[in-house]
N, C-alpha and C. Protein backbone atom coordinates (compact mmCIF):
# COMPACT_ATOMS: atom_id res chain seq x y z
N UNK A 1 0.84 -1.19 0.00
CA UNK A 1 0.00 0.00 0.00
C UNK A 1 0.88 1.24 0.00
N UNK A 2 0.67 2.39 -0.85
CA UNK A 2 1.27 3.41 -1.02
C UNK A 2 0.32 4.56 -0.03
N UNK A 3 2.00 4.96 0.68
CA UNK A 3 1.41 6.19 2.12
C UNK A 3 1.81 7.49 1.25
N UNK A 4 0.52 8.45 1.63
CA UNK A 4 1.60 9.49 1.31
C UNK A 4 2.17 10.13 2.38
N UNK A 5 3.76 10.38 2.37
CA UNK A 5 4.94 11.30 2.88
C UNK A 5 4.36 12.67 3.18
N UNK A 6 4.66 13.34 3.89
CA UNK A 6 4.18 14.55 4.52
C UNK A 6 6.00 14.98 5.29
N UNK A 7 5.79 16.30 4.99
CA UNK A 7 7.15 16.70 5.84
C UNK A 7 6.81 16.76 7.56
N UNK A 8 7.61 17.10 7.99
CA UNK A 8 7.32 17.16 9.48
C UNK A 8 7.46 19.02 9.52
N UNK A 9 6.65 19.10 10.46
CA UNK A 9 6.56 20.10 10.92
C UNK A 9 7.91 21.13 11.47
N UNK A 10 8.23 22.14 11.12
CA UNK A 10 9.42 22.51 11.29
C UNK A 10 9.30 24.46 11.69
N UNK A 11 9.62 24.62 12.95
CA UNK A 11 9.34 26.18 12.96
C UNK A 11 10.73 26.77 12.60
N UNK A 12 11.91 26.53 12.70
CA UNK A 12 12.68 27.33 11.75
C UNK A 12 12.82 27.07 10.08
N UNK A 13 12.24 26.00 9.56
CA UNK A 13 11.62 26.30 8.22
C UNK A 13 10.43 27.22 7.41
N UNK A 14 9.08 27.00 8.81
CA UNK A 14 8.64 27.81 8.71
C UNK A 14 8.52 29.50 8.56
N UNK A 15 9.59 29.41 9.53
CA UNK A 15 10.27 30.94 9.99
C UNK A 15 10.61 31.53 8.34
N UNK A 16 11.83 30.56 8.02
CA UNK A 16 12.82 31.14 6.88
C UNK A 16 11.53 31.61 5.54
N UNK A 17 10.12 30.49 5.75
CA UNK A 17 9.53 31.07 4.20
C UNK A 17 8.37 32.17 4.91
N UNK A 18 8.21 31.80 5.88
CA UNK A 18 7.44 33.37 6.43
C UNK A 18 8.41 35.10 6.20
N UNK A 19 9.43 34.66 6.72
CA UNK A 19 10.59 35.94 6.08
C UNK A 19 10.67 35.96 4.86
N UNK A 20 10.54 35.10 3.78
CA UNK A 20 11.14 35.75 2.68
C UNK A 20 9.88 36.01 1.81
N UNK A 21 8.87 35.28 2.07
CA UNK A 21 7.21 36.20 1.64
C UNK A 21 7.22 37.52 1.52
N UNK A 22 7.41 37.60 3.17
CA UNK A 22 7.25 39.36 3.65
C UNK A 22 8.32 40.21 2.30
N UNK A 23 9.29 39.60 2.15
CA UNK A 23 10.33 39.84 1.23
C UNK A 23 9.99 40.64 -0.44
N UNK A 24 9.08 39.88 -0.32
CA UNK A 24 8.54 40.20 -1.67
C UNK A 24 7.80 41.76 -1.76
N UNK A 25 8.07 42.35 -2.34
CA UNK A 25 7.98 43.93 -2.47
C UNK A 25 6.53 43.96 -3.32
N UNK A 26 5.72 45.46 -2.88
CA UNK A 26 4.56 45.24 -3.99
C UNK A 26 4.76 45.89 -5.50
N UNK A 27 3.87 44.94 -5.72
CA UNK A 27 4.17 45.25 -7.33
C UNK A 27 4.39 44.07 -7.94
N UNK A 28 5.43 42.32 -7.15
CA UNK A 28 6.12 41.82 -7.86
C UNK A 28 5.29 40.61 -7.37
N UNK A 29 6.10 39.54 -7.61
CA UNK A 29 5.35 37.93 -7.14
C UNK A 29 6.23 37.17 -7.19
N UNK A 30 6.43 36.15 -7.19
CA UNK A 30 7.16 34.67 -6.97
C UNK A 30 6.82 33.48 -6.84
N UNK A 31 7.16 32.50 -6.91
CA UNK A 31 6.62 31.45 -7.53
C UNK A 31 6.78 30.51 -5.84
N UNK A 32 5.88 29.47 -5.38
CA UNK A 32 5.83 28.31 -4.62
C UNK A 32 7.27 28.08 -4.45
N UNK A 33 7.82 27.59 -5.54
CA UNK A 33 8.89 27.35 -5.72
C UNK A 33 10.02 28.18 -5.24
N UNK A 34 10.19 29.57 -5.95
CA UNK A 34 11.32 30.16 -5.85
C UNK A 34 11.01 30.35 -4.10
N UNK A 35 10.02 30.64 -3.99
CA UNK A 35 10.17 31.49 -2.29
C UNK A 35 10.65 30.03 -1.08
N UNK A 36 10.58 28.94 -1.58
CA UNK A 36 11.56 27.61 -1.06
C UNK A 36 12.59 27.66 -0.47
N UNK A 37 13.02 28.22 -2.01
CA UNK A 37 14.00 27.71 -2.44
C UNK A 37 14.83 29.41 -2.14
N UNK A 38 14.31 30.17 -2.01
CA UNK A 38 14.37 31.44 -1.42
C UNK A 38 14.78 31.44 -0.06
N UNK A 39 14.14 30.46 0.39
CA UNK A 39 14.06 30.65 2.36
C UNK A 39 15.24 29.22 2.39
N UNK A 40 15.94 28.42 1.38
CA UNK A 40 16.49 27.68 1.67
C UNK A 40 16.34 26.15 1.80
N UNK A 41 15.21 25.67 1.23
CA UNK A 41 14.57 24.45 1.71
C UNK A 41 13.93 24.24 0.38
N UNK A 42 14.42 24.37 -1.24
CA UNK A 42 13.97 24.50 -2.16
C UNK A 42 13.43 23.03 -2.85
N UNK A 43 13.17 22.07 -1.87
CA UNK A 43 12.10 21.33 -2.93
C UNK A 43 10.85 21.24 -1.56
N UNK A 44 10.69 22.23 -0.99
CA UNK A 44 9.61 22.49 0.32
C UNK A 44 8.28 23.30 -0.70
N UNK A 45 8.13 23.44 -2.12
CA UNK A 45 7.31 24.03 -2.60
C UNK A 45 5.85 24.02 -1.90
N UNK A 46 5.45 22.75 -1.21
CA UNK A 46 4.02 22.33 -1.09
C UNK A 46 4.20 22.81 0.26
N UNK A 47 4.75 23.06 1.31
CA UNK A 47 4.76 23.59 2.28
C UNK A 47 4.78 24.90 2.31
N UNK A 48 5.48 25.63 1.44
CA UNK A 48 5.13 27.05 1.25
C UNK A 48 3.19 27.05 1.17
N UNK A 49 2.67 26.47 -0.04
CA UNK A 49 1.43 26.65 -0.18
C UNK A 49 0.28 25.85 1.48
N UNK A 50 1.18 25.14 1.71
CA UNK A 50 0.48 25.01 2.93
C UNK A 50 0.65 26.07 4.30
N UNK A 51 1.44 26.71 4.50
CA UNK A 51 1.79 27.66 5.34
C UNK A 51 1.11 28.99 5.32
N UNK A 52 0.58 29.46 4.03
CA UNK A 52 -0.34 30.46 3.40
C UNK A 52 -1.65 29.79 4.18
N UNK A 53 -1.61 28.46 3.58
CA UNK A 53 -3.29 28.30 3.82
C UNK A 53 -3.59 28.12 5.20
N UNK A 54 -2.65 27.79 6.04
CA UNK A 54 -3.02 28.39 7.19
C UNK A 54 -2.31 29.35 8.37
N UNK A 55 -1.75 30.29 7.56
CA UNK A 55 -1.58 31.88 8.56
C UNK A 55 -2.78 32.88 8.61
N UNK A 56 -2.78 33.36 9.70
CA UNK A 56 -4.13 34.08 10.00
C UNK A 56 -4.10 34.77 8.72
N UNK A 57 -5.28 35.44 8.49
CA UNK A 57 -5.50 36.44 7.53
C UNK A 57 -5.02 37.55 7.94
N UNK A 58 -4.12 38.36 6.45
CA UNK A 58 -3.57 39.79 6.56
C UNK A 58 -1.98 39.33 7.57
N UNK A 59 -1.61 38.26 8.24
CA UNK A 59 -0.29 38.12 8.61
C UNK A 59 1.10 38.07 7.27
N UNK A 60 0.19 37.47 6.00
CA UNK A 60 1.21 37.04 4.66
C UNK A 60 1.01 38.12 3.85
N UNK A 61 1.61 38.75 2.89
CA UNK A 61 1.07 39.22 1.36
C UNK A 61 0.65 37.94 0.44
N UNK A 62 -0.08 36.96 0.81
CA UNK A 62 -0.20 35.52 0.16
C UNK A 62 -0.59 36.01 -1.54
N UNK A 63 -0.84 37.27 -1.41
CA UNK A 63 -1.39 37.21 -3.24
C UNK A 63 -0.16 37.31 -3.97
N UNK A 64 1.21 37.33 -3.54
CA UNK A 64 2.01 37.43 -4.39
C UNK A 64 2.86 35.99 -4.61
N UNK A 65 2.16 35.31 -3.88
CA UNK A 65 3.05 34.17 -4.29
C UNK A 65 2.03 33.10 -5.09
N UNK A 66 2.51 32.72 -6.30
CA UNK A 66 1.70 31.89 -7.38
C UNK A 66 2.34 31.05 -7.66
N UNK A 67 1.31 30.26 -8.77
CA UNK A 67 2.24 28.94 -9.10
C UNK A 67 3.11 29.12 -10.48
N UNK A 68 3.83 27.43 -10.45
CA UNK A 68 4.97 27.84 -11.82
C UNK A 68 3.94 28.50 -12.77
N UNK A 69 5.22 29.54 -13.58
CA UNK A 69 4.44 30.36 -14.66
C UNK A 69 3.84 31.46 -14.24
N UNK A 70 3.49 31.44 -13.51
CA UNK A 70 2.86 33.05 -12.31
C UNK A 70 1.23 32.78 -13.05
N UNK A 71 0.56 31.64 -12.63
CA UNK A 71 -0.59 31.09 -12.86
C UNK A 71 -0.87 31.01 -11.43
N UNK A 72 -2.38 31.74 -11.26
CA UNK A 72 -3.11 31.88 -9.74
C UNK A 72 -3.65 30.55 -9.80
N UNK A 73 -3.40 29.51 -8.50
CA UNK A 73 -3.59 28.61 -8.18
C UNK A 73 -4.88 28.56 -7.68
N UNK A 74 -5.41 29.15 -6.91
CA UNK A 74 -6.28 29.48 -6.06
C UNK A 74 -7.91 29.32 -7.06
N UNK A 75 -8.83 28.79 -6.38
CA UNK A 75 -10.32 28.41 -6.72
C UNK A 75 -10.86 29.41 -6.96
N UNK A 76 -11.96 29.60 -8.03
CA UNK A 76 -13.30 29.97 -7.69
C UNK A 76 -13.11 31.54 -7.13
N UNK A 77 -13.72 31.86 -5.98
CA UNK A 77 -13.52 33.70 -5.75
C UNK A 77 -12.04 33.93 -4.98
N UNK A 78 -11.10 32.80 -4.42
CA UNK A 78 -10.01 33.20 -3.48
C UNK A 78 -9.47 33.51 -4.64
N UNK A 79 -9.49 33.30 -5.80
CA UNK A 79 -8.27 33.24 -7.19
C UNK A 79 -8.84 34.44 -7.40
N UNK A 80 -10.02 34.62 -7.67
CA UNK A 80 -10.22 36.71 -8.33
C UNK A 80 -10.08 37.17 -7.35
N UNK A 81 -10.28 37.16 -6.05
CA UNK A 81 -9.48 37.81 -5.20
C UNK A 81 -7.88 38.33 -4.87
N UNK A 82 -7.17 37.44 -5.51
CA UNK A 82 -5.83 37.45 -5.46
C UNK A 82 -5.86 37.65 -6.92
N UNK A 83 -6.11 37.97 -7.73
CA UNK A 83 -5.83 38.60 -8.77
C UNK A 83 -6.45 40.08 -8.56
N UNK A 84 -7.61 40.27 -8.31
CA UNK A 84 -7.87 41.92 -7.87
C UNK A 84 -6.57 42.44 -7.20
N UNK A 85 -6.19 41.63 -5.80
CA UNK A 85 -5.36 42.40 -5.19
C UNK A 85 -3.88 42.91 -6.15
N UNK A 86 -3.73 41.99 -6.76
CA UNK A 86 -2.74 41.89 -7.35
C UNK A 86 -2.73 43.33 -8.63
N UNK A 87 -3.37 43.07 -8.63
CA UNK A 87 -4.00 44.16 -10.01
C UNK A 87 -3.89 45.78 -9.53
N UNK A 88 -4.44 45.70 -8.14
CA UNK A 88 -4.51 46.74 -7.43
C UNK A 88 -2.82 47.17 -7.23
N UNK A 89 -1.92 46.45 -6.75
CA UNK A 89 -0.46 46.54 -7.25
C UNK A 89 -0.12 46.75 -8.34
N UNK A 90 -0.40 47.05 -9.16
CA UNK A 90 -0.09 47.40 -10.95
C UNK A 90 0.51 46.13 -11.24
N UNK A 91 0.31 44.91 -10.65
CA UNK A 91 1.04 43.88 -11.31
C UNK A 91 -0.26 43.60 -12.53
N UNK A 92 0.77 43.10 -13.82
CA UNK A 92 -0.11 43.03 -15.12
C UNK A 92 -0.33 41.46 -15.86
N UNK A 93 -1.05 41.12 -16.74
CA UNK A 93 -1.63 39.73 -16.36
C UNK A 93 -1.40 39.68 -17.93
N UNK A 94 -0.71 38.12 -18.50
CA UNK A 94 -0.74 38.30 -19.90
C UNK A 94 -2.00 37.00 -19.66
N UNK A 95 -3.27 37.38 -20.11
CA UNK A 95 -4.02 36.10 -20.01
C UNK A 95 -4.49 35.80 -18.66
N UNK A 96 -3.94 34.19 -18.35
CA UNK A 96 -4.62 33.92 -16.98
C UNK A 96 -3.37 33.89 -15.97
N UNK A 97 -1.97 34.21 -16.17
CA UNK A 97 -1.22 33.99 -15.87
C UNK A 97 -0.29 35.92 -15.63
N UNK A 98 0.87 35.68 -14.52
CA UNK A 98 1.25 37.20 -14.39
C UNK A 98 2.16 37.22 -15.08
N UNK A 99 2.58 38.36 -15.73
CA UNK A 99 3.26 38.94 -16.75
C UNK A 99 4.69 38.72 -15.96
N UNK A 100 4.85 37.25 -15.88
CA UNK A 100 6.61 37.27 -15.18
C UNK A 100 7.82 38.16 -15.09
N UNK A 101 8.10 38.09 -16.99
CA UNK A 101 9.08 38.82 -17.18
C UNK A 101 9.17 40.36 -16.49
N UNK A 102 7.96 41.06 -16.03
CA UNK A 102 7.68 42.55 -15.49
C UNK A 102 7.57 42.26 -14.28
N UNK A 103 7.36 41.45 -13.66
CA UNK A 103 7.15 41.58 -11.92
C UNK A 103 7.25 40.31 -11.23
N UNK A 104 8.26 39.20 -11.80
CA UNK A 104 8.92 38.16 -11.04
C UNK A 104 9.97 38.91 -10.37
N UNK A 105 9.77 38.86 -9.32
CA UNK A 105 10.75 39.46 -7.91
C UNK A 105 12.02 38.47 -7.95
N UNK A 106 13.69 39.13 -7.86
CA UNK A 106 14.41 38.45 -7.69
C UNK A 106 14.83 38.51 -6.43
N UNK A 107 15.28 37.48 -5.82
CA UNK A 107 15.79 37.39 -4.42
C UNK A 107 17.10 36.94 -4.86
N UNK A 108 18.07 37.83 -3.71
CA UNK A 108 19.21 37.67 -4.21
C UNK A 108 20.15 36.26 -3.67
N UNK A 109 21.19 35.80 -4.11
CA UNK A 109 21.32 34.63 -4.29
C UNK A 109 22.10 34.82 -2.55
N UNK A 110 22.06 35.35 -2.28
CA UNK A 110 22.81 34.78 -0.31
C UNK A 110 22.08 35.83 0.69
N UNK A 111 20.39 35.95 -0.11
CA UNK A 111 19.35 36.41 0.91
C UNK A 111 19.23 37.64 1.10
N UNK A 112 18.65 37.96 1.67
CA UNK A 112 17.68 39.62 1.13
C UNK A 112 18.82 40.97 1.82
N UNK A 113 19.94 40.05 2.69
CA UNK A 113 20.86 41.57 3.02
C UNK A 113 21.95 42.15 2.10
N UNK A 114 21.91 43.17 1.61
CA UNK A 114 23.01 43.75 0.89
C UNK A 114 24.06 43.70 1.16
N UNK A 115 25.16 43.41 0.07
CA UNK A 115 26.71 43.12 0.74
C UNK A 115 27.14 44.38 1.81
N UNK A 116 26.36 45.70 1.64
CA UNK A 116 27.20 46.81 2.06
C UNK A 116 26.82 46.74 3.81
N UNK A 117 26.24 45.79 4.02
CA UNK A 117 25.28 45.85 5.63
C UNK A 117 25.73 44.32 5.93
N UNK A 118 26.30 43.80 5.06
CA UNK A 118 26.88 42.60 6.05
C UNK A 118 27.96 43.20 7.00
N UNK A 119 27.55 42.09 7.90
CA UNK A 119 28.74 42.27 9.45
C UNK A 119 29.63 41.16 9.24
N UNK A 120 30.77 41.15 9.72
CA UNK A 120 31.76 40.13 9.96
C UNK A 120 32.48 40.03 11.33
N UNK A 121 32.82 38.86 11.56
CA UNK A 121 33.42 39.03 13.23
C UNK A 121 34.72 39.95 12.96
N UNK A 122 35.45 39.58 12.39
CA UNK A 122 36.61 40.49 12.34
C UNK A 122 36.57 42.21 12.39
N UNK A 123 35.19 42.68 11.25
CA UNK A 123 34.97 44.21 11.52
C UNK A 123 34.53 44.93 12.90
N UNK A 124 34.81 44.11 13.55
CA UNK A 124 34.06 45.10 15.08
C UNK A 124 35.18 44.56 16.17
């Protein structure tokens, strides 16, 4: 008999994709995926979408994170909802899907602090 696998519950995983959500600036979006793989834990895609679905309401910007392709995952009125909001951000829609190339958010490759604000033990 085939089980399905479930990750275990993890609050500094959680932590890392709750920070890099917030991360996401308005205007832009990111994919299940990238924001993972963003927070470090990049084949955790389905846990990102589970972590949305249950943080209180108004704790996430959850409308900016979509699926591959910047295609709104979301049912029925939660999906025009998160496309209104989205819209309301000037983010722009080719079709049913977000105009990637204009407002896929990059996160930078060793995390959202700028080299000029890193600390080192040696500088102090």
């Amino acid at each position: 008999m085939l089980r399905q696998l479930k990750a275990r519950k993890s609050a500094q995983r959680d932590a890392a994709i709750r920070k890099t959500i917030r991360q996401i600036p308005r205007g832009k979006v990111a994919t299940y995926a990238q924001v993972a793989a963003a927070a470090g834990y990049p084949l955790h895609h389905r846990q990102v979408a589970q972590l949305l679905r249950e943080s209180p309401p108004g704790s996430l910007p959850w409308q900016r994170v979509l699926g591959a392709g910047g295609r709104i995952k979301l049912r029925y009125e939660a999906g025009l909802e998160q496309r209104t909001r989205l819209e309301m951000e000037g983010v722009r829609f080719r079709g049913k899907c977000v105009d990637m190339a204009e407002h896929q958010h990059r996160f930078n490759k060793w995390g959202q602090t700028p080299f000029s604000r890193l600390r080192y033990p040696e500088d102090e």
